[in-house]
C-alpha atoms as a PDB file:
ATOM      1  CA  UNK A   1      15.154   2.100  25.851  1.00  0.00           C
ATOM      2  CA  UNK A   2      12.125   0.047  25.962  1.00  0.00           C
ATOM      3  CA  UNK A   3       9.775   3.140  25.899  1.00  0.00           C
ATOM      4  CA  UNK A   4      11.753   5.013  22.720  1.00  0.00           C
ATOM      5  CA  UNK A   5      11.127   1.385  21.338  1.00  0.00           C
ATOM      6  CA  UNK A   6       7.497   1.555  21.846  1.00  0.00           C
ATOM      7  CA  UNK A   7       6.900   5.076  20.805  1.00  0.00           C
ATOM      8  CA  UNK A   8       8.622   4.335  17.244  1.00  0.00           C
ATOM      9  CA  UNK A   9       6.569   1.024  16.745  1.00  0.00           C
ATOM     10  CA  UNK A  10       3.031   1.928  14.495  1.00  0.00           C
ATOM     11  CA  UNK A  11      -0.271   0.334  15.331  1.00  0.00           C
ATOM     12  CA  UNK A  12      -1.227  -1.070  11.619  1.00  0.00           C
ATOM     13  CA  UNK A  13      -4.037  -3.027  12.889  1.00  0.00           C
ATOM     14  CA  UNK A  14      -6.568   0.042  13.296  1.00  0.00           C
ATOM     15  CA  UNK A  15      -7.775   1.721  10.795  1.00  0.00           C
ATOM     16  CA  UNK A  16      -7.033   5.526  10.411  1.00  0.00           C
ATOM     17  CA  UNK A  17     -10.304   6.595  11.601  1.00  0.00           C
ATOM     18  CA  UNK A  18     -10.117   4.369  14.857  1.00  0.00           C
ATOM     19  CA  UNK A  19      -6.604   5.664  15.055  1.00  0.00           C
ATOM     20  CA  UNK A  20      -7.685   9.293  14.838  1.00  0.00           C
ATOM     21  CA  UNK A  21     -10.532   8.658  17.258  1.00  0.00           C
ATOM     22  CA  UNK A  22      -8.162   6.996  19.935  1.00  0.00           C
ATOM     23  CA  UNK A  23      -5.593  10.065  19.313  1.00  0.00           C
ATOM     24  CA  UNK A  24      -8.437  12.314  19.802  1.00  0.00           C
ATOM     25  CA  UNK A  25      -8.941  10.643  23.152  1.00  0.00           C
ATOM     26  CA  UNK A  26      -5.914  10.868  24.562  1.00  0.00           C
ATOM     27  CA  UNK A  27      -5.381  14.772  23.452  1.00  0.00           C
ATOM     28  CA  UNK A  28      -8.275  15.276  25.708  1.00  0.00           C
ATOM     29  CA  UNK A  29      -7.210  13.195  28.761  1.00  0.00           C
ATOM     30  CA  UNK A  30      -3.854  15.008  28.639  1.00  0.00           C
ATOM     31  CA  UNK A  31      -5.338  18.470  27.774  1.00  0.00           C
ATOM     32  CA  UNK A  32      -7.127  17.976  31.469  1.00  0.00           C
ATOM     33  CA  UNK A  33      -4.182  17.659  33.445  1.00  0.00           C
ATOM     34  CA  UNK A  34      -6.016  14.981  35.549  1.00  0.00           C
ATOM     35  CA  UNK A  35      -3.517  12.214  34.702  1.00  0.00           C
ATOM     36  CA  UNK A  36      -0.458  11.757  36.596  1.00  0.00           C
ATOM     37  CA  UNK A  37       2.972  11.927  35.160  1.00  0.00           C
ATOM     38  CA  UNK A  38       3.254   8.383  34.692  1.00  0.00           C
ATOM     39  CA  UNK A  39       0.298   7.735  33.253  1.00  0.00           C
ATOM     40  CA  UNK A  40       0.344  10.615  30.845  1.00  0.00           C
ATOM     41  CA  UNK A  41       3.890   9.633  29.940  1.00  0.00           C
ATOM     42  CA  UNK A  42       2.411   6.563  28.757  1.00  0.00           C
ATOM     43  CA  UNK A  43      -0.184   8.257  27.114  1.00  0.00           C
ATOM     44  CA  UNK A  44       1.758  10.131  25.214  1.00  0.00           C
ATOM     45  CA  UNK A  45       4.087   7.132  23.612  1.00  0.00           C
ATOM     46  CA  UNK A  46       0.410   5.977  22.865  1.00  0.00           C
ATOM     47  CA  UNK A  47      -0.413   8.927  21.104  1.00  0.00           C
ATOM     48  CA  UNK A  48       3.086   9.328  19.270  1.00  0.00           C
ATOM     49  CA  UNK A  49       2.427   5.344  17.950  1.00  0.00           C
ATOM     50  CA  UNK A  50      -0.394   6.041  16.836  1.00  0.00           C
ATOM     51  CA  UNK A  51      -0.141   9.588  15.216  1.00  0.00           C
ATOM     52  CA  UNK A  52       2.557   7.346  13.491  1.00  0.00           C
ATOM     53  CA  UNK A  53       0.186   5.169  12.236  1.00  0.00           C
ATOM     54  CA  UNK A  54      -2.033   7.769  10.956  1.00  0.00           C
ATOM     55  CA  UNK A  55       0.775   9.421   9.072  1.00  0.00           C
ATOM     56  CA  UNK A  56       1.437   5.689   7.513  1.00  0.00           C
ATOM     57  CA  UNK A  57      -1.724   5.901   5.933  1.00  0.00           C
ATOM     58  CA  UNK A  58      -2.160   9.257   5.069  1.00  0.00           C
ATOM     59  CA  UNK A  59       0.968   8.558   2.919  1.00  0.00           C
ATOM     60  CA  UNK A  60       0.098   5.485   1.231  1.00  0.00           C
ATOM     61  CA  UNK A  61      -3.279   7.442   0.032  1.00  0.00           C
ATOM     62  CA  UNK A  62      -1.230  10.245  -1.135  1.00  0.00           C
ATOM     63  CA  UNK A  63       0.967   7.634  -2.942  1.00  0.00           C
ATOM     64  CA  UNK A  64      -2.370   5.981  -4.530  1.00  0.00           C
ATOM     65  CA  UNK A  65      -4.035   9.514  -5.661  1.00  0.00           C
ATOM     66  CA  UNK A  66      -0.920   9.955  -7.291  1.00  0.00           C
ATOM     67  CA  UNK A  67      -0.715   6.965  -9.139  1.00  0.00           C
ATOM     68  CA  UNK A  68      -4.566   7.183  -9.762  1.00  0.00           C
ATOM     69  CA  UNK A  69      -4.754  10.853 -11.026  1.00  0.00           C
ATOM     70  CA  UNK A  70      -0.996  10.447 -13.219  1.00  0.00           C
ATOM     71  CA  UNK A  71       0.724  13.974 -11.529  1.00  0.00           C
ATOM     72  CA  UNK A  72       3.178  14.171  -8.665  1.00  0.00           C
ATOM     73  CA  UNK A  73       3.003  16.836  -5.921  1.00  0.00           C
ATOM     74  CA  UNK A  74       4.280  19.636  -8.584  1.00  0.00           C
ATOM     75  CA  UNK A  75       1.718  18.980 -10.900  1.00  0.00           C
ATOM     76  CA  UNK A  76       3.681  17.494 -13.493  1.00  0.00           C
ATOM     77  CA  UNK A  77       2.512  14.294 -15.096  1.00  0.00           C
ATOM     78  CA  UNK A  78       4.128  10.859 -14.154  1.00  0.00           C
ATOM     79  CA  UNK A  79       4.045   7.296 -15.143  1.00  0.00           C
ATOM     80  CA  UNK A  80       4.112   4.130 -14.304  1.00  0.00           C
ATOM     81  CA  UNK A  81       5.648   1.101 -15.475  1.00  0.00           C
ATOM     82  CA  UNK A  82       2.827  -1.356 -17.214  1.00  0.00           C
ATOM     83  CA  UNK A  83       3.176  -4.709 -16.053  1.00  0.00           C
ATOM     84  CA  UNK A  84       4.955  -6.894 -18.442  1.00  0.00           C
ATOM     85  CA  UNK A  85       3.511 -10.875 -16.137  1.00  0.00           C
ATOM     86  CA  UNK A  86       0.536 -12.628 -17.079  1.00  0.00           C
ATOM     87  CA  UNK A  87      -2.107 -12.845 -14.122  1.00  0.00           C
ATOM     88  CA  UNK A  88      -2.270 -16.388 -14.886  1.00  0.00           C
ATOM     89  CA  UNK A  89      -0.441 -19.271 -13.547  1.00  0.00           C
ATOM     90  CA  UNK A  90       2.429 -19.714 -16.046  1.00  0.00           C
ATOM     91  CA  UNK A  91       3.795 -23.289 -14.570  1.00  0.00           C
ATOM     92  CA  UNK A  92      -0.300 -24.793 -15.069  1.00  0.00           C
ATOM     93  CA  UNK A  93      -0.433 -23.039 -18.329  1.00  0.00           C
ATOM     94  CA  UNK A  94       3.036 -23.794 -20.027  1.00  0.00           C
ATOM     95  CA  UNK A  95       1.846 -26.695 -21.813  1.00  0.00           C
ATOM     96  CA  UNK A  96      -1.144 -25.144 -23.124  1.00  0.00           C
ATOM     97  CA  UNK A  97       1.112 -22.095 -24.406  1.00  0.00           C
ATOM     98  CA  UNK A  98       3.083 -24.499 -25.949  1.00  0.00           C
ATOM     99  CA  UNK A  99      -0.013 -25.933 -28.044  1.00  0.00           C
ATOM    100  CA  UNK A 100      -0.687 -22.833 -28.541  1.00  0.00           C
ATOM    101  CA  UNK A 101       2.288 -21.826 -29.888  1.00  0.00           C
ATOM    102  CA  UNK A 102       2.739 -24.959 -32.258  1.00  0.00           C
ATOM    103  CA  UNK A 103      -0.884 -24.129 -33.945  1.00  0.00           C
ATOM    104  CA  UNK A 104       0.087 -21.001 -34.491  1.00  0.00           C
ATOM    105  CA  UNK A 105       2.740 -21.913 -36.743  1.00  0.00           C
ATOM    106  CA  UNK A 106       0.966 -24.335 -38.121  1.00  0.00           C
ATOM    107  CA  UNK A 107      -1.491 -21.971 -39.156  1.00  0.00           C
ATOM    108  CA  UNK A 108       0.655 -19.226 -40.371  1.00  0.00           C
ATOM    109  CA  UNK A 109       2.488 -21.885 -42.481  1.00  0.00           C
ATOM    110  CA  UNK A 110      -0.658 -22.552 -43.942  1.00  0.00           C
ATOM    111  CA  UNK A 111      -1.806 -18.931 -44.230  1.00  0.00           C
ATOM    112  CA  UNK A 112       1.529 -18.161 -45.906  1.00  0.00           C
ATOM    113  CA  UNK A 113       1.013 -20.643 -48.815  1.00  0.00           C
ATOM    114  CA  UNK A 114      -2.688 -19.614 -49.176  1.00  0.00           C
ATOM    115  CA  UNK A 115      -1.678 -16.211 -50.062  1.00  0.00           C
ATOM    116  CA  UNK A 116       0.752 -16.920 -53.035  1.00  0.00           C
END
């Protein structure tokens, strides 16, 4: 059980090109038969963690091109949701909104009566 668990888990700490590399590798070192069946048993979970993690990434650049270019896999267009949150910290800024908010008024008040 402790080997399926290992084989499932993803190695997110490499990057997809060390990944790739490492895969790479041990396609080779199996693909010579000079390992044993231990070892390339172990190999292979190594291999199948890590072809994982490529397939992470892969996906979550598909996802972004997506997003960036506007049209899913079909072609068709898509959108996004804009972001309705200020950036800024609203709990440091609520008294300055507030202010804000009161010279606003003030000001319309007094634009209101300049224009009649």
């Amino acid at each position: 059980m402790a080997k399926d668990k290992a084989a499932a888990e993803t190695t997110p700490d490499l990057s997809f090109e060390d990944a790739l590399g490492a895969l790479q590798g041990i396609v080779e070192s199996l693909e010579s038969g000079s390992l044993g069946l231990e070892e390339s048993l172990a190999r292979f979970e190594e291999g199948i963690g890590l072809l994982k993690t490529c397939n992470d990434v892969l996906e979550q650049a598909e996802q972004r091109i997506e997003t960036l270019t506007g049209v899913d896999a079909n072609g068709n267009p898509t959108t996004e949701p804009m972001q309705n949150e200020a950036t800024i910290d609203k709990e440091s800024e609520a008294g300055k909104v507030a202010d804000e908010d009161e010279a606003d008024e003030d000001e319309a008040d007094e634009d209101e009566a300049s224009l009649f």
